[in-house]
PDB file of N, CA and C in Angstrom:
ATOM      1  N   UNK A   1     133.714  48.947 107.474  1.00  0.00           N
ATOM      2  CA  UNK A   1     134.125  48.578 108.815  1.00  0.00           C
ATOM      3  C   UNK A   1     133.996  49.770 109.768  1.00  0.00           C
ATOM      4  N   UNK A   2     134.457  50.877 109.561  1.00  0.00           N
ATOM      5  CA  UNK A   2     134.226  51.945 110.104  1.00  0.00           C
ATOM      6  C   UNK A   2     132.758  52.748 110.755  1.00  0.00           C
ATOM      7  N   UNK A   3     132.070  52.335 109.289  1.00  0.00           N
ATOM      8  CA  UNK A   3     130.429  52.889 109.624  1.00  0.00           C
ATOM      9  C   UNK A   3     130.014  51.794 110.694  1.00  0.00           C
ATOM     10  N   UNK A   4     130.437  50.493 110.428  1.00  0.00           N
ATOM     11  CA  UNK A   4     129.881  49.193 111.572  1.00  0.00           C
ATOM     12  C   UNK A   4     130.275  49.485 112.822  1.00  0.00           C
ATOM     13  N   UNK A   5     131.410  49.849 113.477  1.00  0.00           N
ATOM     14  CA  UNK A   5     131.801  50.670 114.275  1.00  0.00           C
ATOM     15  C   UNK A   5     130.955  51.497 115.022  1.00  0.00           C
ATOM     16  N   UNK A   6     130.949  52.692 114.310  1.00  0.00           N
ATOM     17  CA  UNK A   6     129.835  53.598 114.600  1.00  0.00           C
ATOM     18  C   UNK A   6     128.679  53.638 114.962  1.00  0.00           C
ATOM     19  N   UNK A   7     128.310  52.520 114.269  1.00  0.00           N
ATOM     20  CA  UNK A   7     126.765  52.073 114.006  1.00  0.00           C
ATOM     21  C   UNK A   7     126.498  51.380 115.871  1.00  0.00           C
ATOM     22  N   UNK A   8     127.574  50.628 115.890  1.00  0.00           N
ATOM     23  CA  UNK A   8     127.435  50.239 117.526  1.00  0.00           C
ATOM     24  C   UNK A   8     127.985  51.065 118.468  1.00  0.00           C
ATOM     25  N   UNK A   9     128.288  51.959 118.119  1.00  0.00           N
ATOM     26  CA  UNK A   9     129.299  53.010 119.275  1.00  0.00           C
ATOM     27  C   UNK A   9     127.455  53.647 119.754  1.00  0.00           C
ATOM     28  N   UNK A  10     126.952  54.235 118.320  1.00  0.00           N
ATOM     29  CA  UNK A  10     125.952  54.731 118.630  1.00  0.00           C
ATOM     30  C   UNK A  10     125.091  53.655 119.260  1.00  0.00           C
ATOM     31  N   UNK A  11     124.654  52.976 118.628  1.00  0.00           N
ATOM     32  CA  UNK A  11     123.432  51.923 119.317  1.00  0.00           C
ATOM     33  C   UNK A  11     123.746  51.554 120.894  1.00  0.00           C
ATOM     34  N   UNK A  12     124.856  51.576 121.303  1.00  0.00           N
ATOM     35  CA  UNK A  12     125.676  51.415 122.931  1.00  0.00           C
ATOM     36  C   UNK A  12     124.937  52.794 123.409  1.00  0.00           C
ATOM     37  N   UNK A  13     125.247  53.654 122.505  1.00  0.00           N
ATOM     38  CA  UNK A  13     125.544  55.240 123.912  1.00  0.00           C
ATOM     39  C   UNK A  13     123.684  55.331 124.114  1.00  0.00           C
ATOM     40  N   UNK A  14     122.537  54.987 122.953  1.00  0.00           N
ATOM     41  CA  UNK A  14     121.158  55.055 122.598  1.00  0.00           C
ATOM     42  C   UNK A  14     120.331  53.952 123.576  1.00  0.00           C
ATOM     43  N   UNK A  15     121.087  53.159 124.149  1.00  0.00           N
ATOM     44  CA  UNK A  15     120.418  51.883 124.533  1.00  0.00           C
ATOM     45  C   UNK A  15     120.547  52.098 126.024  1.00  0.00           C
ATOM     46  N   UNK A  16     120.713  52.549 126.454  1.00  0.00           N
ATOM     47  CA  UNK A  16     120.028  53.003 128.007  1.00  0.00           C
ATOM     48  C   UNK A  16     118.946  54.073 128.148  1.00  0.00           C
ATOM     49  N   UNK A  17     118.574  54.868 127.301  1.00  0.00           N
ATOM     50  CA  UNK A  17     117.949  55.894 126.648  1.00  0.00           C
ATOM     51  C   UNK A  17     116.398  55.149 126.150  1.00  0.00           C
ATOM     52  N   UNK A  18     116.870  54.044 125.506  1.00  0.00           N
ATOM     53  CA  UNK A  18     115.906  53.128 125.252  1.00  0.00           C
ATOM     54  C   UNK A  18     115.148  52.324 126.084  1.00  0.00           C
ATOM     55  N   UNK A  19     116.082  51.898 126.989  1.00  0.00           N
ATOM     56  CA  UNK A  19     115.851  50.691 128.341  1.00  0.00           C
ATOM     57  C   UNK A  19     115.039  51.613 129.744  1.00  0.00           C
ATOM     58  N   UNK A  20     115.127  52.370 129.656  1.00  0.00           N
ATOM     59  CA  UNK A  20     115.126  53.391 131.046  1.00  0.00           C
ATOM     60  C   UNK A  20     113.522  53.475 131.763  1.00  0.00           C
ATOM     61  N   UNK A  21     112.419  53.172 130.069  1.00  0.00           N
ATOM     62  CA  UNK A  21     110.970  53.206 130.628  1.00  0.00           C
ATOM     63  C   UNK A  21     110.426  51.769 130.474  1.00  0.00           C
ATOM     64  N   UNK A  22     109.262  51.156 130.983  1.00  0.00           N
ATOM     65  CA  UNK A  22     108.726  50.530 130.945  1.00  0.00           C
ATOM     66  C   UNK A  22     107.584  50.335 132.106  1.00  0.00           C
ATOM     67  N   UNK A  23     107.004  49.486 131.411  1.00  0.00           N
ATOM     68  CA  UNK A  23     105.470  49.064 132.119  1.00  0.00           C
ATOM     69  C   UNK A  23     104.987  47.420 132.199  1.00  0.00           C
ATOM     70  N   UNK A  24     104.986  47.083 133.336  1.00  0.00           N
ATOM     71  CA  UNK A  24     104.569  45.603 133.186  1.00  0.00           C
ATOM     72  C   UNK A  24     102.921  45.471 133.686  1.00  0.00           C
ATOM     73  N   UNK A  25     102.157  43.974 133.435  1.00  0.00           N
ATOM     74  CA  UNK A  25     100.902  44.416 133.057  1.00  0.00           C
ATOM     75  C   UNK A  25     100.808  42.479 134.256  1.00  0.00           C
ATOM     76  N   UNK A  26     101.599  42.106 134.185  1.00  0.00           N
ATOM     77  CA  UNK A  26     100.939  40.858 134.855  1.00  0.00           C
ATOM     78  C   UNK A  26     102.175  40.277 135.255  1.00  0.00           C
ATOM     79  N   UNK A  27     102.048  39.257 136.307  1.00  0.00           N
ATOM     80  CA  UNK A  27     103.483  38.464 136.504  1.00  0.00           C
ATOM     81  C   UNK A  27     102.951  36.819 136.629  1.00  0.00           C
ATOM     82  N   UNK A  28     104.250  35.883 136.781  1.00  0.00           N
ATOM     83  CA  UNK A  28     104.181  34.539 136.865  1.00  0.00           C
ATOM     84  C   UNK A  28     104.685  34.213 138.033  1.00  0.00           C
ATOM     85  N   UNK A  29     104.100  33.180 138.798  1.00  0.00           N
ATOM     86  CA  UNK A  29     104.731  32.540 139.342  1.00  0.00           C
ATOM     87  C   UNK A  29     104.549  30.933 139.610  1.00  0.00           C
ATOM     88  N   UNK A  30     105.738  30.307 139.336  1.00  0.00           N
ATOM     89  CA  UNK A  30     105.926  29.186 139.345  1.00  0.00           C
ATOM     90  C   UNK A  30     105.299  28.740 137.671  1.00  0.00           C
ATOM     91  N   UNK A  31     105.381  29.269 136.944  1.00  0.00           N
ATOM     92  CA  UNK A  31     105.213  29.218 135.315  1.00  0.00           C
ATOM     93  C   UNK A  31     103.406  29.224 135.399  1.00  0.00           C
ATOM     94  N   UNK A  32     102.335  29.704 136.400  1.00  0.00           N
ATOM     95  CA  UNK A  32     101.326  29.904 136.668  1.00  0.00           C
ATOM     96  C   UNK A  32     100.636  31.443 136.538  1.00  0.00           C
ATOM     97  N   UNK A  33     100.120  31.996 135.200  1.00  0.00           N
ATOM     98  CA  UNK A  33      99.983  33.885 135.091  1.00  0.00           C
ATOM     99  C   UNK A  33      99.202  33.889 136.135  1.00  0.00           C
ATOM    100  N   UNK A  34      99.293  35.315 136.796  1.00  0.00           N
ATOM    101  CA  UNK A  34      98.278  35.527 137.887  1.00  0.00           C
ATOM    102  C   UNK A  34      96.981  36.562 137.698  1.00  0.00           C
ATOM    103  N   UNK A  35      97.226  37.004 135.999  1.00  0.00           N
ATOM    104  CA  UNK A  35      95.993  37.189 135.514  1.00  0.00           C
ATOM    105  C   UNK A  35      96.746  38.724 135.239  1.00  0.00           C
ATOM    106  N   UNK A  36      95.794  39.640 134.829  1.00  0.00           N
ATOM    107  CA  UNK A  36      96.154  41.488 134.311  1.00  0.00           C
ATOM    108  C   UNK A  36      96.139  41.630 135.772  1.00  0.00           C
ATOM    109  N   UNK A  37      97.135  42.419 136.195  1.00  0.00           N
ATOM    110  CA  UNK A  37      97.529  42.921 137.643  1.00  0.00           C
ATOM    111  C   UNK A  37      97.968  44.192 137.791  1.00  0.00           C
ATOM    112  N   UNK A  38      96.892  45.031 136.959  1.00  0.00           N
ATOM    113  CA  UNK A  38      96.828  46.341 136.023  1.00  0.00           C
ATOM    114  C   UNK A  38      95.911  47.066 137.575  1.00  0.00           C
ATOM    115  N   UNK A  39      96.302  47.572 138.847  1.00  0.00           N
ATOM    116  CA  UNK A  39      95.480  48.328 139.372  1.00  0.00           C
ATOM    117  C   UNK A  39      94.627  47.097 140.463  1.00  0.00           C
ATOM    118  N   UNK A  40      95.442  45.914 140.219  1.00  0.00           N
ATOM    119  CA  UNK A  40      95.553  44.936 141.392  1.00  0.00           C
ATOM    120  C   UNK A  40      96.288  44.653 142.413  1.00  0.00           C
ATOM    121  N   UNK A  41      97.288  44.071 141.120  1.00  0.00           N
ATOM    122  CA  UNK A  41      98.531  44.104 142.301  1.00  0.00           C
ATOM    123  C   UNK A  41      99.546  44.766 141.736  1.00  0.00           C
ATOM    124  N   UNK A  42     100.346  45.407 140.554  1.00  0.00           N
ATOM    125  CA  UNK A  42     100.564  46.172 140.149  1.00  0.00           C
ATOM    126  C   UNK A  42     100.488  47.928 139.807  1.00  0.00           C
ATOM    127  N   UNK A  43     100.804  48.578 140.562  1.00  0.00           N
ATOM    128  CA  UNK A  43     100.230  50.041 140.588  1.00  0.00           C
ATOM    129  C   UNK A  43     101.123  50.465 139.160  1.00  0.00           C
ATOM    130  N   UNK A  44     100.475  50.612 137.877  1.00  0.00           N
ATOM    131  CA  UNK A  44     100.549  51.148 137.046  1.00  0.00           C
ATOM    132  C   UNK A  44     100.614  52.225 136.628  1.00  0.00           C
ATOM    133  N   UNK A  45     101.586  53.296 136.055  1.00  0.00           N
ATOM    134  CA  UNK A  45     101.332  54.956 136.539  1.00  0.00           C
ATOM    135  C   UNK A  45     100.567  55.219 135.112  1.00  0.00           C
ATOM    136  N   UNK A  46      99.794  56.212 134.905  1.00  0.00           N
ATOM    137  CA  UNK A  46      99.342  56.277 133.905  1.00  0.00           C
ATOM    138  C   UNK A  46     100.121  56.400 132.281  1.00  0.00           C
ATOM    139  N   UNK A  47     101.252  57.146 132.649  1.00  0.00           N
ATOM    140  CA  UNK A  47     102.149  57.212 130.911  1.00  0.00           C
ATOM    141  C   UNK A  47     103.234  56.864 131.692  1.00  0.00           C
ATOM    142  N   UNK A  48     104.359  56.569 130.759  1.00  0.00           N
ATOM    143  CA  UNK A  48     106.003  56.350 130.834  1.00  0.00           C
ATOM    144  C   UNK A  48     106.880  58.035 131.002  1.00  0.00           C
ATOM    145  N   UNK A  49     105.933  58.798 131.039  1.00  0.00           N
ATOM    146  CA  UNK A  49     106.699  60.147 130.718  1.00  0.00           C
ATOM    147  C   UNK A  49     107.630  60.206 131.650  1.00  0.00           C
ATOM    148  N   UNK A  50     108.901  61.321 131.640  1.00  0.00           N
ATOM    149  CA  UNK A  50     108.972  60.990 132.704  1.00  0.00           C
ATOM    150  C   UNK A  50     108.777  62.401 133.488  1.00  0.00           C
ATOM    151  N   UNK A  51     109.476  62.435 134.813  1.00  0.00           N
ATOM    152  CA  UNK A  51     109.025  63.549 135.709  1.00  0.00           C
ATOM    153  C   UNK A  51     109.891  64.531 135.516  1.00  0.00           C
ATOM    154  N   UNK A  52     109.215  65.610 134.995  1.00  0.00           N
ATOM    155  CA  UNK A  52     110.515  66.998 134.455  1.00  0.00           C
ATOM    156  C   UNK A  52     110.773  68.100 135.794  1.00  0.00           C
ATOM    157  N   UNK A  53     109.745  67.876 136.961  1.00  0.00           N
ATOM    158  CA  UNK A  53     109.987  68.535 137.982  1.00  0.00           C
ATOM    159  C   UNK A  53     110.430  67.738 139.268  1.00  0.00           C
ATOM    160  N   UNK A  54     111.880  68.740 139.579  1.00  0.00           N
ATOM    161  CA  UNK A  54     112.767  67.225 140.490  1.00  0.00           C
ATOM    162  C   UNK A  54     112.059  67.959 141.944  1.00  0.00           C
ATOM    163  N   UNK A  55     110.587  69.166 142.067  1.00  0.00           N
ATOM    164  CA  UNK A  55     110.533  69.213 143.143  1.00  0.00           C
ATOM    165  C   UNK A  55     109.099  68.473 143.648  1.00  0.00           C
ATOM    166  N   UNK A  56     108.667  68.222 142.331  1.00  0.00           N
ATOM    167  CA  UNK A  56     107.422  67.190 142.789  1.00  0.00           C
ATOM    168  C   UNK A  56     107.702  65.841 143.340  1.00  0.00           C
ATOM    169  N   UNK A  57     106.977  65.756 144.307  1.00  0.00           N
ATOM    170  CA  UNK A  57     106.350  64.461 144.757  1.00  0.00           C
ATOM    171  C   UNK A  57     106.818  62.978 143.593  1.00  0.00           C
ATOM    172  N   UNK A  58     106.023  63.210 142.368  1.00  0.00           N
ATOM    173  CA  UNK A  58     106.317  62.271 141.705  1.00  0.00           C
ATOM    174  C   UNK A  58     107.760  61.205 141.309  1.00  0.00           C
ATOM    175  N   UNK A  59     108.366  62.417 141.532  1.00  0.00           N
ATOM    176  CA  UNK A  59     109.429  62.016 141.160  1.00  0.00           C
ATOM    177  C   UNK A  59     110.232  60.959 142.055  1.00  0.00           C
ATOM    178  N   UNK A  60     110.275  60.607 142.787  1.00  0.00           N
ATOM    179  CA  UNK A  60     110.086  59.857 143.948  1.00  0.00           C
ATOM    180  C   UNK A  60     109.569  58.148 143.546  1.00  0.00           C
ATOM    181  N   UNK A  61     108.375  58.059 143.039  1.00  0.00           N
ATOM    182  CA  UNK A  61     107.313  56.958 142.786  1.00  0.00           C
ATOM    183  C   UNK A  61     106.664  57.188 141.611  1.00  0.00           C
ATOM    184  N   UNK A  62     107.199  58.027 140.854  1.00  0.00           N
ATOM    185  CA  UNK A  62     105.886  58.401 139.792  1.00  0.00           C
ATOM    186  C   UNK A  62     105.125  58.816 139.804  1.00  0.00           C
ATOM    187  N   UNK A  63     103.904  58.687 138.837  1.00  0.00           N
ATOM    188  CA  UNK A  63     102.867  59.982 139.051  1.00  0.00           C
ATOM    189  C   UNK A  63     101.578  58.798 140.179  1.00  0.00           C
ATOM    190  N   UNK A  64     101.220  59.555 140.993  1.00  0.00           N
ATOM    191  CA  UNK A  64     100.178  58.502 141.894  1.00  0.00           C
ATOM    192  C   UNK A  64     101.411  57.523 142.505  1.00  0.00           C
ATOM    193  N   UNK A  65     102.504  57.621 142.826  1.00  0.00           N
ATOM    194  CA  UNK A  65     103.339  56.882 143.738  1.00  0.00           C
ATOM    195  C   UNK A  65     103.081  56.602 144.829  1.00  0.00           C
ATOM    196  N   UNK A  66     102.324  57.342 145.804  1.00  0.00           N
ATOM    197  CA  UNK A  66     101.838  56.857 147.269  1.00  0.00           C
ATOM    198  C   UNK A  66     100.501  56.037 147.167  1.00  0.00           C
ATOM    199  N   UNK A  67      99.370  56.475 146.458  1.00  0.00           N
ATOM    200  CA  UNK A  67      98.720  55.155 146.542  1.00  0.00           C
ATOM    201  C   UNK A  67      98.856  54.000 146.197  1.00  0.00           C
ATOM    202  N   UNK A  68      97.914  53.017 146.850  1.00  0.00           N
ATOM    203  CA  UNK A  68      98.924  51.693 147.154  1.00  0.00           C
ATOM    204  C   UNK A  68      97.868  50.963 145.992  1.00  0.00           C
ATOM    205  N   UNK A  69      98.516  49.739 146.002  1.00  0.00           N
ATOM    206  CA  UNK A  69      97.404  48.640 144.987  1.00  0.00           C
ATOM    207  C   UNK A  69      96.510  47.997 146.097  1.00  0.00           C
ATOM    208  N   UNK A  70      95.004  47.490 145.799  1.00  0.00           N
ATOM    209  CA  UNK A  70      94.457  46.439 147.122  1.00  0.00           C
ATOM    210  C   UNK A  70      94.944  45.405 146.998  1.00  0.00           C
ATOM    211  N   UNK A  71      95.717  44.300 146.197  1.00  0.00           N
ATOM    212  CA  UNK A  71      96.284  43.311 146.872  1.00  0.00           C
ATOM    213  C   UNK A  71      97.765  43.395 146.271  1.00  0.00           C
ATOM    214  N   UNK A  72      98.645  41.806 146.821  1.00  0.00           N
ATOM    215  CA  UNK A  72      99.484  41.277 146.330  1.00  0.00           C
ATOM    216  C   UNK A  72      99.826  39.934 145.925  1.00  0.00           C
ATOM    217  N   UNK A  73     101.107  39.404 145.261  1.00  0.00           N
ATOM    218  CA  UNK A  73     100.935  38.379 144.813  1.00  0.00           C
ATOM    219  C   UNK A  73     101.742  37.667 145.845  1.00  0.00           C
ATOM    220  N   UNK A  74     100.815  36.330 146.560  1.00  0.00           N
ATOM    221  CA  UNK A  74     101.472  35.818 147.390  1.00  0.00           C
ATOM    222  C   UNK A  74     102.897  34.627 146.663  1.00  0.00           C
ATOM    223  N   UNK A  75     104.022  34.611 147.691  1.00  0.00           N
ATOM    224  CA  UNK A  75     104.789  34.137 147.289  1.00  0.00           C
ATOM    225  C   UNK A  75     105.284  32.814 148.466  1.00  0.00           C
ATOM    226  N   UNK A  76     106.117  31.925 147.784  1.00  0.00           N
ATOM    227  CA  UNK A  76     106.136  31.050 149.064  1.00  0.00           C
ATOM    228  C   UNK A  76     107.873  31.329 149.100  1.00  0.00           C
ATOM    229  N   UNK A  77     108.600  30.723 150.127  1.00  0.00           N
ATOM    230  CA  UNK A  77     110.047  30.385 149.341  1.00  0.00           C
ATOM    231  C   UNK A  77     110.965  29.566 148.524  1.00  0.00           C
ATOM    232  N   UNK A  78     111.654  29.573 147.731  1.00  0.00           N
ATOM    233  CA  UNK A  78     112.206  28.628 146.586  1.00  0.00           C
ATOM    234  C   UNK A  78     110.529  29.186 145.228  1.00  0.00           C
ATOM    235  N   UNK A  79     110.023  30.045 144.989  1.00  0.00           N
ATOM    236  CA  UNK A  79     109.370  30.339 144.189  1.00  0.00           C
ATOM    237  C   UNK A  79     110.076  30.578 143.065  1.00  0.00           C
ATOM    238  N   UNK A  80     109.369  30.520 141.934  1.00  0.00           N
ATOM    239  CA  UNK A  80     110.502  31.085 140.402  1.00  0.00           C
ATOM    240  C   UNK A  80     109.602  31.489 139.645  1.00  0.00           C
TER     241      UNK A  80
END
């Protein structure tokens, strides 16, 4: 009982640590994919690393944060 305890004390304090990076590659809308939106409509940074200098630029937007994507995904309202 004790180690079970633990076992989630740790997995709690590890799991924002875990959650913190990610990368998405395409989206839906209206249960319709809008295809790889990798450098479309998605600006993708090249790695998950993250930014170890708090006086760069990057850190801000990531690495390549100011350039923009050429399109977006149009939306209407009441979309899901």
């Amino acid at each position: 009982m004790r180690s079970t305890l633990f076992l989630l004390a740790l997995a709690g304090t590890l799991l924002p640590i875990a959650s913190a990076h990610t990368r998405i590659f395409a989206a839906w809308v209206n249960s319709e994919d809008q295809g790889d939106g990798q450098g479309v409509y998605i600006r993708s940074p090249p790695n998950t690393d993250p930014v170890k200098d708090l006086t760069s630029p990057d850190i801000v937007c990531n690495v390549a944060g100011t350039k923009a994507v050429p399109s977006s995904v149009p939306l209407q309202q009441a979309t899901t």
